[in-house]
PDB file of N, CA and C in Angstrom:
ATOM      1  N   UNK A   1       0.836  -1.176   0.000  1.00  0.00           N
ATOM      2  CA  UNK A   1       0.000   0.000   0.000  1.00  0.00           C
ATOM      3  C   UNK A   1       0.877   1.233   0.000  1.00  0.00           C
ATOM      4  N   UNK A   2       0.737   2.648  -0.679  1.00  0.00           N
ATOM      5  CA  UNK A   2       1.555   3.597  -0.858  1.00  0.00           C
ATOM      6  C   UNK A   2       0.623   4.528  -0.193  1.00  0.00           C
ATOM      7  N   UNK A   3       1.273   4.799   1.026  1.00  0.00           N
ATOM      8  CA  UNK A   3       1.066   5.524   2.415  1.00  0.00           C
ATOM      9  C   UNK A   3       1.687   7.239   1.898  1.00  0.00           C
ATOM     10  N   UNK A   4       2.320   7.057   0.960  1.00  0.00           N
ATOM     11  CA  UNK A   4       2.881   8.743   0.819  1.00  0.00           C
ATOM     12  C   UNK A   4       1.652   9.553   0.645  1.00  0.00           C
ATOM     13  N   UNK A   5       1.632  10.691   0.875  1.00  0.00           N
ATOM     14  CA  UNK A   5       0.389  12.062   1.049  1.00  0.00           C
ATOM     15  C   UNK A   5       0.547  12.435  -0.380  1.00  0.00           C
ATOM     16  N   UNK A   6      -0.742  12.025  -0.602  1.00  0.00           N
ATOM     17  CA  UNK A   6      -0.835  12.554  -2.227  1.00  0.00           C
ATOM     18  C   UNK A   6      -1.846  13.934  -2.439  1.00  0.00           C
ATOM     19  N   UNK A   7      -1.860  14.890  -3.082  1.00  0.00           N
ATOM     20  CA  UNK A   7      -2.943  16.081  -3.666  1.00  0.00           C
ATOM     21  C   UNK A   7      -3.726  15.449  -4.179  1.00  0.00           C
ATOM     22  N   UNK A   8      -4.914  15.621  -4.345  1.00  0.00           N
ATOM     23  CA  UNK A   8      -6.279  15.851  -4.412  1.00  0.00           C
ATOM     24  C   UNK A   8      -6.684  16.389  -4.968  1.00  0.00           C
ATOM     25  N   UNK A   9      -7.735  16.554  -5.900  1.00  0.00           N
ATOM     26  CA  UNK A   9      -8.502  17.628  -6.718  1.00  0.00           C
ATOM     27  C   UNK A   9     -10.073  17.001  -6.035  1.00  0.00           C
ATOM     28  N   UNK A  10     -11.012  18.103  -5.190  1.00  0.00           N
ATOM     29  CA  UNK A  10     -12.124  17.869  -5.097  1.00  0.00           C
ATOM     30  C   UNK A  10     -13.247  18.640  -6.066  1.00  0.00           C
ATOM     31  N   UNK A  11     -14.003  18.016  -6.501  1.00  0.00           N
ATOM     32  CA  UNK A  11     -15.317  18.403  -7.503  1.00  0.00           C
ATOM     33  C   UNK A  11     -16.526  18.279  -6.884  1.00  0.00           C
ATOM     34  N   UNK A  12     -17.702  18.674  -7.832  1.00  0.00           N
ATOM     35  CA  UNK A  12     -18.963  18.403  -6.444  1.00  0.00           C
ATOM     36  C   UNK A  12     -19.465  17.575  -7.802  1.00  0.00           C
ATOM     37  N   UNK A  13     -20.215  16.303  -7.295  1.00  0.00           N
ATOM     38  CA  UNK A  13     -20.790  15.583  -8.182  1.00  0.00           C
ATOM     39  C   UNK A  13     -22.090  15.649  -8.732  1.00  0.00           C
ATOM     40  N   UNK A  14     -22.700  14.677  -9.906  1.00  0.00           N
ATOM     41  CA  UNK A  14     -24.035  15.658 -10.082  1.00  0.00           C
ATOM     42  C   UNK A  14     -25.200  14.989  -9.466  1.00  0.00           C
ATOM     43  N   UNK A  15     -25.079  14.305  -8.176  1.00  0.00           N
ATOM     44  CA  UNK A  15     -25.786  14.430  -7.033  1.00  0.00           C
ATOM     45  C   UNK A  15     -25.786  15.814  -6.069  1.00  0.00           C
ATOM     46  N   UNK A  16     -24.409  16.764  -6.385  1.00  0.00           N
ATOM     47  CA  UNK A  16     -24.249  18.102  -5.391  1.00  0.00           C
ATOM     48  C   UNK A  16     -23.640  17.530  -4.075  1.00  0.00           C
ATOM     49  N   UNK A  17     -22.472  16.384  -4.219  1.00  0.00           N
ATOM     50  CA  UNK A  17     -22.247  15.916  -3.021  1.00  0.00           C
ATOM     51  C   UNK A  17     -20.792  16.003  -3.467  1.00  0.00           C
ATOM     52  N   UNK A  18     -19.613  16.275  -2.844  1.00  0.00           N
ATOM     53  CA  UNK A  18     -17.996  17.051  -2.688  1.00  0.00           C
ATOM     54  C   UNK A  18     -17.688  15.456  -3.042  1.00  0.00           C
ATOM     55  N   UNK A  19     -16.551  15.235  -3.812  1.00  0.00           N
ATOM     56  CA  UNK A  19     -15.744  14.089  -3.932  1.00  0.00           C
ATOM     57  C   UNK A  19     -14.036  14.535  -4.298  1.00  0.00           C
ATOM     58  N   UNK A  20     -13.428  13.566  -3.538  1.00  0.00           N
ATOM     59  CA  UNK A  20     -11.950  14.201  -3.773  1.00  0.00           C
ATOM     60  C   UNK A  20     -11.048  12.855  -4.452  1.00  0.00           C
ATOM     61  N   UNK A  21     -10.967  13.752  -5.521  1.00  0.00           N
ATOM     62  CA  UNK A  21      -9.985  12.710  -6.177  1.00  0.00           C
ATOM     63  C   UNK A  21      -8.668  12.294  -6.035  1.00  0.00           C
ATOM     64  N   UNK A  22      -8.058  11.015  -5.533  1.00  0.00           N
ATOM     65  CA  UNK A  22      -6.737  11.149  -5.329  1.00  0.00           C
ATOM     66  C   UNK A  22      -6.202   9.824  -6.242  1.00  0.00           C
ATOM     67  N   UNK A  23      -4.695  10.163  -6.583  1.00  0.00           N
ATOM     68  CA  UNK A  23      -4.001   9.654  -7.606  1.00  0.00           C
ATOM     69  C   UNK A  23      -2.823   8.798  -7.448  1.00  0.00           C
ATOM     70  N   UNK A  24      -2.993   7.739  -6.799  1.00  0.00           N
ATOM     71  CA  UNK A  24      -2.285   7.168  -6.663  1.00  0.00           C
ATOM     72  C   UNK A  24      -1.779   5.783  -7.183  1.00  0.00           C
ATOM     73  N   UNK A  25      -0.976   4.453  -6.564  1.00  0.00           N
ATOM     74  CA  UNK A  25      -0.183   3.364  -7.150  1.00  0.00           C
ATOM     75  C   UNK A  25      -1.139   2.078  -6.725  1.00  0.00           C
ATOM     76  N   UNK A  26      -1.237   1.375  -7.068  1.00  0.00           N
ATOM     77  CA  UNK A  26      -1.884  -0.287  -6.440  1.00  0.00           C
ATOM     78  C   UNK A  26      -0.755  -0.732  -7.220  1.00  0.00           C
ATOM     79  N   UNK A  27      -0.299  -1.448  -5.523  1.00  0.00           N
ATOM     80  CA  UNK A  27       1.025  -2.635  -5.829  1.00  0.00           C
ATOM     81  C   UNK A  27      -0.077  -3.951  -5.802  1.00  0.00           C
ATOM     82  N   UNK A  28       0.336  -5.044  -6.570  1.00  0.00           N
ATOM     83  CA  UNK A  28      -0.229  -6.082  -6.875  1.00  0.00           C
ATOM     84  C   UNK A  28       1.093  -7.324  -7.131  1.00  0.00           C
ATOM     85  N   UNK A  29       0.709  -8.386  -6.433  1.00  0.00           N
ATOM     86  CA  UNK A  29       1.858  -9.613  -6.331  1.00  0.00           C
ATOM     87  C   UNK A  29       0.981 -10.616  -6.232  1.00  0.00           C
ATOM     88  N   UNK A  30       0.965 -11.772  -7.217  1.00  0.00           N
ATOM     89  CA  UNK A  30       0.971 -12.781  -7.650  1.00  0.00           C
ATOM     90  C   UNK A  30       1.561 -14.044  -7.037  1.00  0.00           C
ATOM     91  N   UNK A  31       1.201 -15.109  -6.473  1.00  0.00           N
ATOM     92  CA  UNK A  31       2.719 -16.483  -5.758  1.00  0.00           C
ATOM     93  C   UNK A  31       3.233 -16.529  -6.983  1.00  0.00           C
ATOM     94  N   UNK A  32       4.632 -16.154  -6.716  1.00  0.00           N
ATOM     95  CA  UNK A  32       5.643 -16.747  -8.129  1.00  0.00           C
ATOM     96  C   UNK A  32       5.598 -15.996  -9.207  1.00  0.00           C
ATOM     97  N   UNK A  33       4.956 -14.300  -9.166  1.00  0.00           N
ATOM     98  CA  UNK A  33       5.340 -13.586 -10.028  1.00  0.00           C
ATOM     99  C   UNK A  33       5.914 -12.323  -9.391  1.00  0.00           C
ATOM    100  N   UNK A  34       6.400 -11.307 -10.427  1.00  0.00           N
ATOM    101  CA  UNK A  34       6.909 -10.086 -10.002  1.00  0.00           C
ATOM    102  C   UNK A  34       5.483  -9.021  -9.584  1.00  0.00           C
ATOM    103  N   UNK A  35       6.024  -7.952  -8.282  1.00  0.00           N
ATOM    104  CA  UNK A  35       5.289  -7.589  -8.198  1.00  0.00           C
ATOM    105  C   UNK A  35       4.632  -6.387  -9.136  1.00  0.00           C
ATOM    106  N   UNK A  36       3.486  -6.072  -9.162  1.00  0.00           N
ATOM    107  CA  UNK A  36       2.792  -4.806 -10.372  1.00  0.00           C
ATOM    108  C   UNK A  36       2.129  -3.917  -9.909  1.00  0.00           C
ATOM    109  N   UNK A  37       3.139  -2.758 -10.747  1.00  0.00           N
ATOM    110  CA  UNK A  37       2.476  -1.622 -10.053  1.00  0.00           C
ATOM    111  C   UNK A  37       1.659  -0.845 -11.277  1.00  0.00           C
ATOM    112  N   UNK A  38       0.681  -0.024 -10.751  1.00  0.00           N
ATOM    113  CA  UNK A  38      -0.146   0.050 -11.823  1.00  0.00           C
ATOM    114  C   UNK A  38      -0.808   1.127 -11.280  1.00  0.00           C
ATOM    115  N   UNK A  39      -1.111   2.425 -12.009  1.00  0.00           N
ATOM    116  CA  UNK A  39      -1.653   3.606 -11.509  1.00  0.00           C
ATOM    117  C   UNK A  39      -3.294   3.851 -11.381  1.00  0.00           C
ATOM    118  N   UNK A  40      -3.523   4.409 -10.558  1.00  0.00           N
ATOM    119  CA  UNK A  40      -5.267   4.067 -10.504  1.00  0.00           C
ATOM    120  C   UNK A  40      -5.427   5.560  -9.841  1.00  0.00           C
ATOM    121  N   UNK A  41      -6.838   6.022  -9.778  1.00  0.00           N
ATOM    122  CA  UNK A  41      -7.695   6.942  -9.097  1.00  0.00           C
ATOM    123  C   UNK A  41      -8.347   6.727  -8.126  1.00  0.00           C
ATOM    124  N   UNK A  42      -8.129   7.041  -7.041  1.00  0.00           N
ATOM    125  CA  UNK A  42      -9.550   6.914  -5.693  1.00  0.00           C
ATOM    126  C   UNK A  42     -10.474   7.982  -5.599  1.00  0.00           C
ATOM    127  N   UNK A  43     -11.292   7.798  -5.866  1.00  0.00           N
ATOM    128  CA  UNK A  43     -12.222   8.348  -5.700  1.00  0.00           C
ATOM    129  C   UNK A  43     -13.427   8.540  -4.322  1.00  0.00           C
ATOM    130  N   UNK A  44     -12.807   9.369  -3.040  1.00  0.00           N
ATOM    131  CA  UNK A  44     -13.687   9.446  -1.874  1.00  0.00           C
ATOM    132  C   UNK A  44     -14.640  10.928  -2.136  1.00  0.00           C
ATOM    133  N   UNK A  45     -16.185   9.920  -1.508  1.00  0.00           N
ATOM    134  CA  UNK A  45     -17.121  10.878  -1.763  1.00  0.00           C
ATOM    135  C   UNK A  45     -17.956  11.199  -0.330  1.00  0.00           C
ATOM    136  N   UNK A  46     -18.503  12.043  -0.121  1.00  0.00           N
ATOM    137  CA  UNK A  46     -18.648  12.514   1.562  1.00  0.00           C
ATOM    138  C   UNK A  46     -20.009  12.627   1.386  1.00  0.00           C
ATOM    139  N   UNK A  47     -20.746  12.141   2.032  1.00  0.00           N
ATOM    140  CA  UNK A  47     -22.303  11.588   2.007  1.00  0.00           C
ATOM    141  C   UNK A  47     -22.871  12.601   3.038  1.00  0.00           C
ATOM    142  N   UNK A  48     -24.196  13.581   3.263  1.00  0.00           N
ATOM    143  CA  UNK A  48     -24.548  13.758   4.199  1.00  0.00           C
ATOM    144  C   UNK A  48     -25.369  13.089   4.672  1.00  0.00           C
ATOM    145  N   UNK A  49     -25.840  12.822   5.880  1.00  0.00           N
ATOM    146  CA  UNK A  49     -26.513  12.259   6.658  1.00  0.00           C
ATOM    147  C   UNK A  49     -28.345  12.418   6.216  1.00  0.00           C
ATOM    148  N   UNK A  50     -28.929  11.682   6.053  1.00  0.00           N
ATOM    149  CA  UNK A  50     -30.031  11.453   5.798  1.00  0.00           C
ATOM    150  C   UNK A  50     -30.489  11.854   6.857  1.00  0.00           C
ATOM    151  N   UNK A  51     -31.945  13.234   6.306  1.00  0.00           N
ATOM    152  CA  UNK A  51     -33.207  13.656   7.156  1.00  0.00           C
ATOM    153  C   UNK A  51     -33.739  12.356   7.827  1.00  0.00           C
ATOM    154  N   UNK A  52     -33.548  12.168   9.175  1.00  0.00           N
ATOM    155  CA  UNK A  52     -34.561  11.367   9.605  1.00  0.00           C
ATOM    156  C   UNK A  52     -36.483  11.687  10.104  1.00  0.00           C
ATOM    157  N   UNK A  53     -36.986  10.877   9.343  1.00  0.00           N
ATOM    158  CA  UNK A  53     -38.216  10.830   9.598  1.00  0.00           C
ATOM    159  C   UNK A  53     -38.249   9.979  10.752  1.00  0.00           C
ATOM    160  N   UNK A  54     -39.769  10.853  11.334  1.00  0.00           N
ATOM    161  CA  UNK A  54     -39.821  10.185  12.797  1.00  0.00           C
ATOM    162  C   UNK A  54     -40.517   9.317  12.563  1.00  0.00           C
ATOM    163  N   UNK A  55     -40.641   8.623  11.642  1.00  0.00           N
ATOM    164  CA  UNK A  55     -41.659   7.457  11.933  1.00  0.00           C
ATOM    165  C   UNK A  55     -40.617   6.330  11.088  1.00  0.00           C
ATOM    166  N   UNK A  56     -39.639   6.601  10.596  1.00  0.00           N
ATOM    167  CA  UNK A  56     -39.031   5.374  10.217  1.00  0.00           C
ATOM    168  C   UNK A  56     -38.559   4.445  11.502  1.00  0.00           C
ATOM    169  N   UNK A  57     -38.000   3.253  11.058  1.00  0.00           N
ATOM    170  CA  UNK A  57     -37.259   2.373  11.775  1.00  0.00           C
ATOM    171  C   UNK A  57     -35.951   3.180  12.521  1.00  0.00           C
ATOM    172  N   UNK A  58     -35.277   4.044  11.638  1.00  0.00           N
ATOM    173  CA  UNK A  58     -34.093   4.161  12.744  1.00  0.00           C
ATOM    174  C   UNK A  58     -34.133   5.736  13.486  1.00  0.00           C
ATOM    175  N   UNK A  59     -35.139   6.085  13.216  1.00  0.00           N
ATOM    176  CA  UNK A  59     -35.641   7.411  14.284  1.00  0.00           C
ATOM    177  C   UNK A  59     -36.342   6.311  15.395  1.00  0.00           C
ATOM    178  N   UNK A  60     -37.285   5.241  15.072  1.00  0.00           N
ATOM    179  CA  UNK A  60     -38.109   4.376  16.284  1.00  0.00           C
ATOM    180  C   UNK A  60     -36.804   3.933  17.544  1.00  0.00           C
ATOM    181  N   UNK A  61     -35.568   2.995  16.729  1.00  0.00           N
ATOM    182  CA  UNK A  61     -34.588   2.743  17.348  1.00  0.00           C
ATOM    183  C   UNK A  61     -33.622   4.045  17.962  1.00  0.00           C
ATOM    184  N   UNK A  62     -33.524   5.180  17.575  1.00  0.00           N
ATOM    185  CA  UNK A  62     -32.921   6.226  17.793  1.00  0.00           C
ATOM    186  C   UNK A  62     -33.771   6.214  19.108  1.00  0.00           C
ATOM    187  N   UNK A  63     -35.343   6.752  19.305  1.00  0.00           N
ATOM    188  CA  UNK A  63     -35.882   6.659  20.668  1.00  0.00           C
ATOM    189  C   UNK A  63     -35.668   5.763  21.459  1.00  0.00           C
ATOM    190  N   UNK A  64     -36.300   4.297  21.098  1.00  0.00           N
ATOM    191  CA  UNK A  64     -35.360   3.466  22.056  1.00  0.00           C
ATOM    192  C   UNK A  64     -34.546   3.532  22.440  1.00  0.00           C
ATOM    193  N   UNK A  65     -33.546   3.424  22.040  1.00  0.00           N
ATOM    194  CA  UNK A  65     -32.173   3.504  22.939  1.00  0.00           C
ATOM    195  C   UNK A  65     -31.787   5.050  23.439  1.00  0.00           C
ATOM    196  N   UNK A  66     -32.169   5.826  23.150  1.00  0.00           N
ATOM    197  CA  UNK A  66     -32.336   7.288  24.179  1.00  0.00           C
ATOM    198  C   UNK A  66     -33.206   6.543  25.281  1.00  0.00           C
ATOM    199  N   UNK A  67     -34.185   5.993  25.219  1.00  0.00           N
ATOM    200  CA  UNK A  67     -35.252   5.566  26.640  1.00  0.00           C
ATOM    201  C   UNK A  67     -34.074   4.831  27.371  1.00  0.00           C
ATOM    202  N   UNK A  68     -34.142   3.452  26.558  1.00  0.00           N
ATOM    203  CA  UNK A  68     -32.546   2.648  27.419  1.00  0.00           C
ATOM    204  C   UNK A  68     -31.926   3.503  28.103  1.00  0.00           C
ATOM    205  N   UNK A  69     -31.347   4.172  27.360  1.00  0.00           N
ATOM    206  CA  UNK A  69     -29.840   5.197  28.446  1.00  0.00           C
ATOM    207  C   UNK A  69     -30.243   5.806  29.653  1.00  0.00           C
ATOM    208  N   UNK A  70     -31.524   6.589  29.126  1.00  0.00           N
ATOM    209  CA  UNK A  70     -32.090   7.040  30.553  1.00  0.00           C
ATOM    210  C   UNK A  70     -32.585   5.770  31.642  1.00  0.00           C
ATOM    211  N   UNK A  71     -32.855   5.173  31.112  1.00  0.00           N
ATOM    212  CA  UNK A  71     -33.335   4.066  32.365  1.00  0.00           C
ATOM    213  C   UNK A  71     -32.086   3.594  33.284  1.00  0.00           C
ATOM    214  N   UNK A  72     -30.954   3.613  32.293  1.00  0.00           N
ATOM    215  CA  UNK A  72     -29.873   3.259  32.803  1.00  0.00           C
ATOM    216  C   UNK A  72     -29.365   3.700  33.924  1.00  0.00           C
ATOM    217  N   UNK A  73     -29.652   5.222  33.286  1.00  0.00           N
ATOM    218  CA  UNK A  73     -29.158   6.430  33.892  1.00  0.00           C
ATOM    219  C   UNK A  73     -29.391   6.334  35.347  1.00  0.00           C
ATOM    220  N   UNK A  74     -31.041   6.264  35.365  1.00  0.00           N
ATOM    221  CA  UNK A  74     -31.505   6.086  36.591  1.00  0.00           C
ATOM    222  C   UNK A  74     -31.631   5.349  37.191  1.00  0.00           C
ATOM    223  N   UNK A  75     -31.562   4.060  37.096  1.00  0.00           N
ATOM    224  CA  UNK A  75     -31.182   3.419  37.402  1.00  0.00           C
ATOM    225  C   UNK A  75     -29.285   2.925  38.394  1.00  0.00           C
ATOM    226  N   UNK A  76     -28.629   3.805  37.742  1.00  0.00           N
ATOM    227  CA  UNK A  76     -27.589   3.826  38.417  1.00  0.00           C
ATOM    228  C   UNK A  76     -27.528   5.106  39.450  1.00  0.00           C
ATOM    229  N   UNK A  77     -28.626   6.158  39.088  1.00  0.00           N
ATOM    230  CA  UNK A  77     -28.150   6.503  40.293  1.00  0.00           C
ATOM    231  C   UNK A  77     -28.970   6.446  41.854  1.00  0.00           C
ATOM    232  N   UNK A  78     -30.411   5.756  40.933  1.00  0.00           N
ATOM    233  CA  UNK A  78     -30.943   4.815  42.531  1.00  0.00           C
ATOM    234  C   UNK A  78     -29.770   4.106  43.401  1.00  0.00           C
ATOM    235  N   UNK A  79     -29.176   3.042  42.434  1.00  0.00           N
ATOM    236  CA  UNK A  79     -28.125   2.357  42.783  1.00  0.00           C
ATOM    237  C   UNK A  79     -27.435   3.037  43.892  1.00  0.00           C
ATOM    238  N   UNK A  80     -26.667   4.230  43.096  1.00  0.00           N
ATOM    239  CA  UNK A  80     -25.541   5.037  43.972  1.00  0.00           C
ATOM    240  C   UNK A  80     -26.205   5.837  45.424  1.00  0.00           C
ATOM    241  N   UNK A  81     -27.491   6.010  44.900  1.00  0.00           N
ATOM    242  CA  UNK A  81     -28.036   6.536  46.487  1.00  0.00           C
ATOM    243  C   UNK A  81     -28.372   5.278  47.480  1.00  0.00           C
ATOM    244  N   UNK A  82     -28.734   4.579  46.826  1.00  0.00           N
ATOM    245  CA  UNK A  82     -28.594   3.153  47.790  1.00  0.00           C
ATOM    246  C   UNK A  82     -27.753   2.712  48.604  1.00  0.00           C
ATOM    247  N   UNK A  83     -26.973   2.531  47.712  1.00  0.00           N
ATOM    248  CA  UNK A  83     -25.124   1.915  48.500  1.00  0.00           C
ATOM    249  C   UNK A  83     -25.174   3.604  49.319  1.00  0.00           C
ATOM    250  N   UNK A  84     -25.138   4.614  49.199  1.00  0.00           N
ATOM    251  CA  UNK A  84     -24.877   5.321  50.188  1.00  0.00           C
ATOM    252  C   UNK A  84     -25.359   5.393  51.553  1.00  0.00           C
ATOM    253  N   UNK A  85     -26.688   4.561  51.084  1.00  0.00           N
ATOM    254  CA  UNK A  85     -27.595   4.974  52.410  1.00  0.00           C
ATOM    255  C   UNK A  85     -27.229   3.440  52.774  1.00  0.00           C
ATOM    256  N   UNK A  86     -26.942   2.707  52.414  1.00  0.00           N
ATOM    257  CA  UNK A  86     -26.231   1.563  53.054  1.00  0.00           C
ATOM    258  C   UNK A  86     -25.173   1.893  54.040  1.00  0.00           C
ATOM    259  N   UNK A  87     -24.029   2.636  53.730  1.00  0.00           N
ATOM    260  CA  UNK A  87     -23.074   2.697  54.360  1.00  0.00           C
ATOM    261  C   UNK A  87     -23.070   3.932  55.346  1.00  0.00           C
ATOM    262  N   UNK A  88     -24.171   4.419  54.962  1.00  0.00           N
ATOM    263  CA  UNK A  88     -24.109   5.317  56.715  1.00  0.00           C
ATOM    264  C   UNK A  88     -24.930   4.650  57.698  1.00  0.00           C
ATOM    265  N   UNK A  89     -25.405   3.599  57.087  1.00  0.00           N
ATOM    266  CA  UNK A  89     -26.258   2.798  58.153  1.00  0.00           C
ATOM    267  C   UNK A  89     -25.260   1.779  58.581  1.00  0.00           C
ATOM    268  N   UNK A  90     -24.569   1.116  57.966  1.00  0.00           N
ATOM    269  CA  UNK A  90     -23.320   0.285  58.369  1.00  0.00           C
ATOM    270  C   UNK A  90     -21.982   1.300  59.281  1.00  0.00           C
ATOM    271  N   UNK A  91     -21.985   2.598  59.232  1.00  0.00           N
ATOM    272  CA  UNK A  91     -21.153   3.581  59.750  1.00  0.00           C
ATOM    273  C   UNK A  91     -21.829   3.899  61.089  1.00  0.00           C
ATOM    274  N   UNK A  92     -22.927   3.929  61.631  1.00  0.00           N
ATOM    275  CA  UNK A  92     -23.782   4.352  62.387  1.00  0.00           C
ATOM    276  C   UNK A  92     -24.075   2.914  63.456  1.00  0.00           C
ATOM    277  N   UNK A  93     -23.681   1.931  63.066  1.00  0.00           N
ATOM    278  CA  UNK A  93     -24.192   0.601  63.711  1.00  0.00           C
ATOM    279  C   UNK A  93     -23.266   0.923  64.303  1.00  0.00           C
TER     280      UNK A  93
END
């Protein structure tokens, strides 16, 4: 893999979404042949994040697991007032 920092030319595509072109080598080796190098284009394209609708599946799961966390939440800190009031009662005996 050729790790050197290569320039870039970014364009906006005709979706209207930024892509940056970079220009680099793919080494390629064969068992029992020489290795090949051979010039190619990468092409990275930067996606924005999809409007979530509240009624799809991953806005439904997005709430869920916001509920989870909070339960968690509170759940730990019943917990932590618990064990406290444990140990001033074990401090007090």
């Amino acid at each position: 893999m050729n790790t050197s920092a290569k320039e870039g030319t970014e364009t906006e595509n005709a979706q209207g979404q930024m892509e940056r072109s970079v220009d680099t080598v793919d080494y390629r080796s064969s068992p029992g042949q020489c290795q090949e190098l051979r010039p190619v284009q990468v092409v990275h394209q930067s996606h924005s994040p999809p409007a979530v609708d509240s009624n799809s599946s991953g806005a439904i799961l997005a709430d869920a697991a916001a509920s989870v966390a909070s339960a968690l939440q509170s759940a730990r800190e019943v917990l932590s007032r618990n064990n406290s009031t444990n140990s001033k009662h074990q401090i007090d005996s």
